[in-house]
Protein backbone atom coordinates (compact mmCIF):
# COMPACT_ATOMS: atom_id res chain seq x y z
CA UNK A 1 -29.17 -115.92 -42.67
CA UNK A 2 -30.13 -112.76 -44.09
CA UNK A 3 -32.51 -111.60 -41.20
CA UNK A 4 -29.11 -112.50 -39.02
CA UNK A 5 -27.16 -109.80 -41.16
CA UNK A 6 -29.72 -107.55 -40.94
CA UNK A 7 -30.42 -107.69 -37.32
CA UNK A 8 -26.22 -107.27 -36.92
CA UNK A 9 -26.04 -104.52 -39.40
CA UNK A 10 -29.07 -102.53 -38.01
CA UNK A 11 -27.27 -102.93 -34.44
CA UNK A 12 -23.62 -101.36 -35.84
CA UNK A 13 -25.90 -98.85 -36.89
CA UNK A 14 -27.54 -98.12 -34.05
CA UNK A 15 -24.56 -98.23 -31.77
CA UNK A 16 -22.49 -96.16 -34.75
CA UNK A 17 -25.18 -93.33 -34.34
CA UNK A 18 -25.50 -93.60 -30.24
CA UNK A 19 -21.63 -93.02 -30.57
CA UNK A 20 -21.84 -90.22 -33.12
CA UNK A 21 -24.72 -88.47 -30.51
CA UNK A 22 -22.52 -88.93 -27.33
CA UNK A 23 -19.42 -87.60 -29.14
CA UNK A 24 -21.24 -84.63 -30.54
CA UNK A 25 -22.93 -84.00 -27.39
CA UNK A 26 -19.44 -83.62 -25.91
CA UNK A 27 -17.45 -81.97 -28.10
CA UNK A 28 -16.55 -78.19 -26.99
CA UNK A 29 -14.93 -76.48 -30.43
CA UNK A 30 -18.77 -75.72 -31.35
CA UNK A 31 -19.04 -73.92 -28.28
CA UNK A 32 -16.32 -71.90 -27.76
CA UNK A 33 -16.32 -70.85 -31.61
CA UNK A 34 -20.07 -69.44 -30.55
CA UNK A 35 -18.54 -67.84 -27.07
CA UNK A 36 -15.54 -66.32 -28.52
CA UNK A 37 -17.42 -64.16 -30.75
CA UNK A 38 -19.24 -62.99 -27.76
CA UNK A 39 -16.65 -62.16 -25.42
CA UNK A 40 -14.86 -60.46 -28.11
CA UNK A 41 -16.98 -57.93 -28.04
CA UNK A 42 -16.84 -57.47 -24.67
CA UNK A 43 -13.10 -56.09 -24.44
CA UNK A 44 -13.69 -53.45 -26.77
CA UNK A 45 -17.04 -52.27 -25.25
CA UNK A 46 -14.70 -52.10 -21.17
CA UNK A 47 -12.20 -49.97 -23.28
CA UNK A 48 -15.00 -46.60 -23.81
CA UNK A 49 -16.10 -47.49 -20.52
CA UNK A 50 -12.29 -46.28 -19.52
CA UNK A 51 -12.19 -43.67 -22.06
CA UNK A 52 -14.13 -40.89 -20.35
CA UNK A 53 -11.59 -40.57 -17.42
CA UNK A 54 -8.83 -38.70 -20.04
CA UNK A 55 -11.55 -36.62 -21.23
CA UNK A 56 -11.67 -34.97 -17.46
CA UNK A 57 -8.46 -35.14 -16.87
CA UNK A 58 -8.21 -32.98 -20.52
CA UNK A 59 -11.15 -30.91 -19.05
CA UNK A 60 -9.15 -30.06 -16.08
CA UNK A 61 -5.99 -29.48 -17.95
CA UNK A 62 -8.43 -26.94 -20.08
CA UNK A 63 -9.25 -25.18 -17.41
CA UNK A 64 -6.33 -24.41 -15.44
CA UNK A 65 -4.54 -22.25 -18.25
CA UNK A 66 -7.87 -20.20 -18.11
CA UNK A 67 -7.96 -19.62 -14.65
CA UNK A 68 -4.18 -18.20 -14.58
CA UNK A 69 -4.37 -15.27 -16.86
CA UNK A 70 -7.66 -14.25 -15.28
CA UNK A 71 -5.51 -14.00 -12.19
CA UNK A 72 -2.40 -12.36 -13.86
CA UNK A 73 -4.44 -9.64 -15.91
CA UNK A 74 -4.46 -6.06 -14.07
CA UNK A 75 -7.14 -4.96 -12.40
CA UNK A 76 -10.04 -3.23 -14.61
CA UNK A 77 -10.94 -0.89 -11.88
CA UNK A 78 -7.72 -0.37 -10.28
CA UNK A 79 -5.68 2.74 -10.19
CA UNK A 80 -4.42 3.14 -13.72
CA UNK A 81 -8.23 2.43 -14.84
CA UNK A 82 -9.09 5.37 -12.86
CA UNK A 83 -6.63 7.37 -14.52
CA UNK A 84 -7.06 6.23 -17.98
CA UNK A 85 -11.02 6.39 -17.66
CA UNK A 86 -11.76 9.40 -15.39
CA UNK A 87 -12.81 13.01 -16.57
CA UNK A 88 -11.23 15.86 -15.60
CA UNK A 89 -12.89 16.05 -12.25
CA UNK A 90 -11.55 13.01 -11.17
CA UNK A 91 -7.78 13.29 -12.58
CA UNK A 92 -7.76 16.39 -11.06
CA UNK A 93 -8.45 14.68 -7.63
CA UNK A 94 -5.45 12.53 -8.05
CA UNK A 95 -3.41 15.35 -8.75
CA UNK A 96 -4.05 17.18 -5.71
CA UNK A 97 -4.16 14.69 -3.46
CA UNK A 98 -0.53 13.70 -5.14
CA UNK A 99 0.67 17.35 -4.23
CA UNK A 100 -0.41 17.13 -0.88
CA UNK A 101 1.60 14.22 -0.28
CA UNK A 102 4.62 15.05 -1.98
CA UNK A 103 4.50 18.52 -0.30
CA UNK A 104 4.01 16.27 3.16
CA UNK A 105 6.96 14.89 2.89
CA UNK A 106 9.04 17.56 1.71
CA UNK A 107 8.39 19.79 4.03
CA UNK A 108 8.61 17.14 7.25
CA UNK A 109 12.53 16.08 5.66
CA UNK A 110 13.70 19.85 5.53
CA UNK A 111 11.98 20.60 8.71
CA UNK A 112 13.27 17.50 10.46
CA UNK A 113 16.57 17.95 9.27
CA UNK A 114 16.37 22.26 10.38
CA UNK A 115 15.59 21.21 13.61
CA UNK A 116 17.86 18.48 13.71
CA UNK A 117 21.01 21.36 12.98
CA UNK A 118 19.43 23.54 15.66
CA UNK A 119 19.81 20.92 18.44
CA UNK A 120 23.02 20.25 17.74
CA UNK A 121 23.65 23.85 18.02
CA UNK A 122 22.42 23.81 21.32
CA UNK A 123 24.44 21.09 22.15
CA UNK A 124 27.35 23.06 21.25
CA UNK A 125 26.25 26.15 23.48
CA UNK A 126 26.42 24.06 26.58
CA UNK A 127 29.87 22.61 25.44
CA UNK A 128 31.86 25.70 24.24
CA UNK A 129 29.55 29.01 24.99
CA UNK A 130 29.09 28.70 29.04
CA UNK A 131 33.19 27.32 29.37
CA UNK A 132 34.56 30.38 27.95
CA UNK A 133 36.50 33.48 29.20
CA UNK A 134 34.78 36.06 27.65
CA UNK A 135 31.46 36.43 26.25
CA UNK A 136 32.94 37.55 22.86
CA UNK A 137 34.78 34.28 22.95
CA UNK A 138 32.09 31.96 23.53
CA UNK A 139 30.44 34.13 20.57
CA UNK A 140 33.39 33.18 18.50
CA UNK A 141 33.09 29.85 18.69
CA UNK A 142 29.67 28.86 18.30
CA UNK A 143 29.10 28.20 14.39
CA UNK A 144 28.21 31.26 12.15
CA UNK A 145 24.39 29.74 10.79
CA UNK A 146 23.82 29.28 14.37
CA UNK A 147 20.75 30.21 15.65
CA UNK A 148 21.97 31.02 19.59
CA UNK A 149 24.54 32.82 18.10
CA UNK A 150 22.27 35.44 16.36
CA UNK A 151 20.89 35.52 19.91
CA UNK A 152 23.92 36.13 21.27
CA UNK A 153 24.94 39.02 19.15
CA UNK A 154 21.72 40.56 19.71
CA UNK A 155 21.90 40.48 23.33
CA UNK A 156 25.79 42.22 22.81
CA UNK A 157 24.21 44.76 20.49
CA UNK A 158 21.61 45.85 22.71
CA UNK A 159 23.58 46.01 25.87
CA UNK A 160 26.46 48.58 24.44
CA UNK A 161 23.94 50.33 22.19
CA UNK A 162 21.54 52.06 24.93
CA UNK A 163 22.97 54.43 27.82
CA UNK A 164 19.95 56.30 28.55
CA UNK A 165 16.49 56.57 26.80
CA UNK A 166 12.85 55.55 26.88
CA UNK A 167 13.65 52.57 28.16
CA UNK A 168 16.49 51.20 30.47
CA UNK A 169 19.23 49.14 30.06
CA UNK A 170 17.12 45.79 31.26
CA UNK A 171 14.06 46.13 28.92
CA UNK A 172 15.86 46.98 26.06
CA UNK A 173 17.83 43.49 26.31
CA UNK A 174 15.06 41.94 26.81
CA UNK A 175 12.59 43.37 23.39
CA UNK A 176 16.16 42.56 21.30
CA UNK A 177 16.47 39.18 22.86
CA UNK A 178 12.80 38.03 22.40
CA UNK A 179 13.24 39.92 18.99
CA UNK A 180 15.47 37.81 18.16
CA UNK A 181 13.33 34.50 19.77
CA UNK A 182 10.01 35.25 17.51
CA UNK A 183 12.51 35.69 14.31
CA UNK A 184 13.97 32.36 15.39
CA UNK A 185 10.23 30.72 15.71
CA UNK A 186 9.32 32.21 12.80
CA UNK A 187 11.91 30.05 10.54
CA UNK A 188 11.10 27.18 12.57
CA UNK A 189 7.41 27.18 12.25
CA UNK A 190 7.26 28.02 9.14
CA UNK A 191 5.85 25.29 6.29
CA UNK A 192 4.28 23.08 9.30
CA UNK A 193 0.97 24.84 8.61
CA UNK A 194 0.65 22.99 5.66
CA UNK A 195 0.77 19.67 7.10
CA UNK A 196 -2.14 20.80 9.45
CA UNK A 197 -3.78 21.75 6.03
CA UNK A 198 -3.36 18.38 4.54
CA UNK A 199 -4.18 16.57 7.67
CA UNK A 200 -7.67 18.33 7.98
CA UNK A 201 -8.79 18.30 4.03
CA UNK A 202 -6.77 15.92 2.24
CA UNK A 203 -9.95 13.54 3.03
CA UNK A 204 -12.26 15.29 2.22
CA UNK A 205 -10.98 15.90 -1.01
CA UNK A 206 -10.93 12.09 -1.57
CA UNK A 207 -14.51 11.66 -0.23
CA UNK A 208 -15.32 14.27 -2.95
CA UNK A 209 -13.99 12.57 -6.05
CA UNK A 210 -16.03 9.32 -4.65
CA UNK A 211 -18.68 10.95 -4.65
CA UNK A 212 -18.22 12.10 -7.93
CA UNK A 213 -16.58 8.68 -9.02
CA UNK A 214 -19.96 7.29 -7.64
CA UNK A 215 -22.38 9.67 -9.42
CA UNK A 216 -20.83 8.61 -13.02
CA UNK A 217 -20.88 4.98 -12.12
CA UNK A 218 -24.71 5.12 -11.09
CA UNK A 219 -25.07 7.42 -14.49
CA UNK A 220 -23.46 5.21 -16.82
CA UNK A 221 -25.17 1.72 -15.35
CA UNK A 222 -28.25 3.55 -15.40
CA UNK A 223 -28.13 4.35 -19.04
CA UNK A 224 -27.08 0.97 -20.05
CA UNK A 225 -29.92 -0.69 -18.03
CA UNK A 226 -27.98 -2.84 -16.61
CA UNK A 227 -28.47 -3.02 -12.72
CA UNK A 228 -26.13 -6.35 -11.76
CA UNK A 229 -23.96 -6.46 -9.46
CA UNK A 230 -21.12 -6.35 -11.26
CA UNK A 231 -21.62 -3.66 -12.93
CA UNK A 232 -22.43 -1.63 -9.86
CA UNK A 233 -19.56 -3.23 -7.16
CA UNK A 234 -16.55 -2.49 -9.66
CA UNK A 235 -17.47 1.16 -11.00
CA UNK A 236 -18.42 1.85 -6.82
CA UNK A 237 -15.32 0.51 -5.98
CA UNK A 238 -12.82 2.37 -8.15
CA UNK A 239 -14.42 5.81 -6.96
CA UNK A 240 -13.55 4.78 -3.47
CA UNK A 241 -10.07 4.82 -4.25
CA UNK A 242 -10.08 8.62 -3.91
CA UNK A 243 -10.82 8.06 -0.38
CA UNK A 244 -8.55 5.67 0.22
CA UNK A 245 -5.47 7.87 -1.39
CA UNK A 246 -7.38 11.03 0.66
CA UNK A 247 -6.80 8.76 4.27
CA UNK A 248 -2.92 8.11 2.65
CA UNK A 249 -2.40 11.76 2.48
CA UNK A 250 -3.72 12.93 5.54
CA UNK A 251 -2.83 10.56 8.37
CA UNK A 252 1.17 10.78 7.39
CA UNK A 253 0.21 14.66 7.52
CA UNK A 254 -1.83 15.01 11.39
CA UNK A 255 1.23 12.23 12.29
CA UNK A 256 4.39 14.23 10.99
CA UNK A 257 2.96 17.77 12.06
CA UNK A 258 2.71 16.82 15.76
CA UNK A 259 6.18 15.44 15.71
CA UNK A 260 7.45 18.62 14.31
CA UNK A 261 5.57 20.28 17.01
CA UNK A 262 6.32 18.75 19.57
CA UNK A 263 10.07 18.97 18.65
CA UNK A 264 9.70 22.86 18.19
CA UNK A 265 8.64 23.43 21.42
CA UNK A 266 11.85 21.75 22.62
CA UNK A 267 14.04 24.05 20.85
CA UNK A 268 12.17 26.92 21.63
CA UNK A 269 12.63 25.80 25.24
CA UNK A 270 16.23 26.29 25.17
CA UNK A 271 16.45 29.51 22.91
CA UNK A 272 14.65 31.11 25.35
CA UNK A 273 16.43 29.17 28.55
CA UNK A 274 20.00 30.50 26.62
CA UNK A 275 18.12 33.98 26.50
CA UNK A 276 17.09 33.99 29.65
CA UNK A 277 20.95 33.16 30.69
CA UNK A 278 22.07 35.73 28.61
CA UNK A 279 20.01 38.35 29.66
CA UNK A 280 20.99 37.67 33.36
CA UNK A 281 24.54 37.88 32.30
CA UNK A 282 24.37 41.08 30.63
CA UNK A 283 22.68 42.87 33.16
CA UNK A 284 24.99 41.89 35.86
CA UNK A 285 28.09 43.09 33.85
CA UNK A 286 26.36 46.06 32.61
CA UNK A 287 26.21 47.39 36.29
């Protein structure tokens, strides 16, 4: 009876203990307590992996405010670095090449605008002048600053003035008249001589303050020791702006002078057509 018990009990056991294994063998919460641990770390450590992308987007954001004053602040060998920096040489460069262009332009305006009044007196004379009755009349109503007018007068003068003498009647007319014309040409060339001066050395003078521009640059780097080439392409290129201010003078200058020229010649055209008019007029009244 007792072995029966045992042999019962000792199989609940067995059976108990199978059970147990099979139900710890397939129970998960050990497992996933061990994994969660594990993948818990692995969130955090993804998050630096993402971290680095603000850092370049912070880099670029550093970068961009440093790159726009560079481009905003003046030029270091610009004009006004020129001025500020340069000896006397130089400065006195820029002022002369400033005078020759101021000058340029002065005198092309009042010449322009002479020239300008003396064709419309012409106009005039072939309006009024030709159309009148009398030669005193036509006189009379060209304006009193007018050039053919002067003429005029002079051609009047001349021909009532001389009965007999070294000359006749003719020739003296004719010195009074082109008197009169080389007076006239006079007033009308005069000032355009200087824009043929400023044409022809205004660059030169701008090749010489680049050259001395140059020789201080190469002076300066040399003494430093320094032979990059930044410090020899921006010292070069401010002493070529000499030049370039030299080229600004002068081509304006050669450009304007021919115009005025050119328009001289026109006027002197009909001063000495009208004089040559004139002339023929007096004579054939005088006899």
């Amino acid at each position: 009876m007792n072995s029966k018990h045992l042999a019962v009990a000792a199989a609940l056991l067995f059976l108990a203990g199978a059970a147990g294994g099979t139900a710890l063998a397939q129970t998960p919460p050990p497992a996933s307590t061990t994994a969660a641990p594990a993948a818990a770390p692995a969130a955090p450590a993804a998050a630096p992996a993402a971290t680095p992308a603000p850092s370049d987007a912070s880099a670029s954001n550093v970068q961009t405010p440093s790159a726009t004053p560079a481009g905003g602040k003046p030029n270091p060998y610009g004009l006004g670095s020129l001025w500020a920096n340069g000896d006397l040489v130089e400065k006195s460069v820029l002022v002369l090449l400033g005078v020759m262009s101021a000058g340029t332009w002065y005198i092309f305006f009042m010449k322009f605008f002479e020239q300008s009044r003396v064709i419309s007196q012409a106009r005039i004379v072939e309006r009024r002048f030709w159309s009148s009755n009398t030669l005193n009349e036509g006189i009379d109503k060209l304006p009193k600053n007018s050039v053919f007018r002067s003429v005029a007068e002079s051609g009047v003068r001349a021909s009532s003035g001389v009965t007999s003498g070294l000359v006749n009647v003719n020739d003296f007319i004719g010195m009074s008249l082109n008197r009169q014309l080389e007076e006239a040409n006079s007033r009308l060339q005069g000032g355009i001589a200087f824009l043929a001066s400023v044409g022809s050395t205004a660059p030169f003078v701008g090749l010489f303050g680049t050259v001395w521009g140059v020789l201080n640059a190469l002076i300066a780097i040399g003494l430093a020791g320094q032979p990059s080439i930044d410090k020899v392409a921006g010292p070069v290129g401010q002493a070529l702006i000499a030049t370039a201010i030299g080229l600004f003078a002068a081509v304006p200058a050669v450009l304007l002078y021919n115009l005025l020229v050119r328009r001289n010649k026109i006027i002197n055209e009909r001063l000495r057509s009208f004089a040559s008019d004139l002339q023929t007029y007096l004579i054939t009244n005088k006899k």
